[in-house]
Structures are given as structure tokens and as C-alpha cells.
PDB file of N, CA and C in Angstrom:
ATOM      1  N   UNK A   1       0.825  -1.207   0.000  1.00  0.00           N
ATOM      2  CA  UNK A   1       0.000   0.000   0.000  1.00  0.00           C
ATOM      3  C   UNK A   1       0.861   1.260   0.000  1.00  0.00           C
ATOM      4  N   UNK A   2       2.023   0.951  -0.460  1.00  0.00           N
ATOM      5  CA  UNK A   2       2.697   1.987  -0.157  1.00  0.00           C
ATOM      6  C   UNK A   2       2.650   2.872  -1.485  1.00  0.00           C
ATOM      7  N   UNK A   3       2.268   2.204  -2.782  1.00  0.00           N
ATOM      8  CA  UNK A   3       2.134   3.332  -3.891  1.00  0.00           C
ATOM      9  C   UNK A   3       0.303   3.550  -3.729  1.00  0.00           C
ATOM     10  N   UNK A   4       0.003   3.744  -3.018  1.00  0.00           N
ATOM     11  CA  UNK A   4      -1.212   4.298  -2.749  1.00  0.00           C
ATOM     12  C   UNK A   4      -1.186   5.734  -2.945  1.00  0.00           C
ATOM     13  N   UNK A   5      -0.117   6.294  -1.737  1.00  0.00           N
ATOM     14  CA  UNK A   5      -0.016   7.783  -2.137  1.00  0.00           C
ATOM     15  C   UNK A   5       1.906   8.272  -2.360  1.00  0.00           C
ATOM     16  N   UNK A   6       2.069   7.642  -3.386  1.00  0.00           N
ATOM     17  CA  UNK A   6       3.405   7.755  -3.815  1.00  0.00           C
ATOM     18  C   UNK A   6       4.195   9.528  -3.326  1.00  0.00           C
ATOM     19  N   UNK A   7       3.103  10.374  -3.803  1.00  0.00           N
ATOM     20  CA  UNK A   7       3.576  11.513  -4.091  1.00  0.00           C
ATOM     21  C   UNK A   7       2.468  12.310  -2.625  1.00  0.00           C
ATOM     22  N   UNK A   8       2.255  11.862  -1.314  1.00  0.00           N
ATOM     23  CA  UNK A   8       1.280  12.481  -0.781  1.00  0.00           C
ATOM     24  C   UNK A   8       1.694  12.185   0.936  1.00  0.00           C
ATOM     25  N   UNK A   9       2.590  12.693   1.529  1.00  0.00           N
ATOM     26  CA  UNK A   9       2.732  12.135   2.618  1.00  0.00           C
ATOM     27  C   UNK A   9       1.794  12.358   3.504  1.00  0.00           C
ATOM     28  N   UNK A  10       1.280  13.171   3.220  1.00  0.00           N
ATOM     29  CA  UNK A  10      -0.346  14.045   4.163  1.00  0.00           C
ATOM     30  C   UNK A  10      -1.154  13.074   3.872  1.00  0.00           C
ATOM     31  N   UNK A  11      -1.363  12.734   2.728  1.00  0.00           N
ATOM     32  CA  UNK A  11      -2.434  11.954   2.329  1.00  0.00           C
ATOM     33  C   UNK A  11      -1.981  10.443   2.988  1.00  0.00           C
ATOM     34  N   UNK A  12      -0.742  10.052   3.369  1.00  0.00           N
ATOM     35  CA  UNK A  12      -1.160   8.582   3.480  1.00  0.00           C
ATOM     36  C   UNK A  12      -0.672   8.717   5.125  1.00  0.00           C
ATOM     37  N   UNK A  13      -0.451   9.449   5.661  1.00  0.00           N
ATOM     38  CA  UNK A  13      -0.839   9.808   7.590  1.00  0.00           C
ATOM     39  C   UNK A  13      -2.385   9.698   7.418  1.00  0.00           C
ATOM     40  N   UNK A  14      -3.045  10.266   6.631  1.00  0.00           N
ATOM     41  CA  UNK A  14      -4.780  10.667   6.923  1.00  0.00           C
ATOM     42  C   UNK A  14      -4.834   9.109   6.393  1.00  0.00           C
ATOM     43  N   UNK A  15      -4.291   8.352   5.489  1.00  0.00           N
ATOM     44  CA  UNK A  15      -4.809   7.082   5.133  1.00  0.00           C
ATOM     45  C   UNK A  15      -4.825   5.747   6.449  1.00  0.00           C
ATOM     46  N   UNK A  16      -3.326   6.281   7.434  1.00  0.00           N
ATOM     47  CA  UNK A  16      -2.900   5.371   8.009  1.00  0.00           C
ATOM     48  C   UNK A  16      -3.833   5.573   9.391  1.00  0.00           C
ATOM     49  N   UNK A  17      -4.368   6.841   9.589  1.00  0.00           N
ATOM     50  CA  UNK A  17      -4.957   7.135  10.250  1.00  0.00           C
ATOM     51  C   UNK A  17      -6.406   6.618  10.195  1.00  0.00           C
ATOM     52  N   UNK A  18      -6.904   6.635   8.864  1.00  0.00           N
ATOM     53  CA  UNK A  18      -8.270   5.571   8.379  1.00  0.00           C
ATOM     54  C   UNK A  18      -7.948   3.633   8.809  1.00  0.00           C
ATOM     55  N   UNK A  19      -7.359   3.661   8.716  1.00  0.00           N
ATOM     56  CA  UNK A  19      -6.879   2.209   8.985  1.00  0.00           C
ATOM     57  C   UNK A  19      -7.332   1.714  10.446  1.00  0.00           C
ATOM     58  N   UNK A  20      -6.526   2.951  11.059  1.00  0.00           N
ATOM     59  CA  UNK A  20      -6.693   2.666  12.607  1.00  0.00           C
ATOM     60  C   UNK A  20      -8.297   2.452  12.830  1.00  0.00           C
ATOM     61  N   UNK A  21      -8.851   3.212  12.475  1.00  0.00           N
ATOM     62  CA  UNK A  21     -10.003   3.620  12.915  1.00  0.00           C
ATOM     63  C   UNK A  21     -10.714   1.814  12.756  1.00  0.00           C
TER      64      UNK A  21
END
């Protein structure tokens, strides 16, 4: 999942943060 947000480090904290949830 890591080319999910290749170019978005904001975007994949808010992703990793969806995960948790």
C-alpha cells in the first residue's frame, strides 16, 4: 500500500490514520 499515495505524505498519515479507525 505503499504506492497508494506515492507523491502524498499528508495523504497517506490521513490514510494510516483511516486504517486505525
Amino acid at each position: 500500500m505503499s504506492n497508494y499515495f506515492p507523491e502524498a505524505p499528508e495523504n497517506k498519515e490521513f490514510k494510516k490514520e483511516d486504517f486505525k479507525k
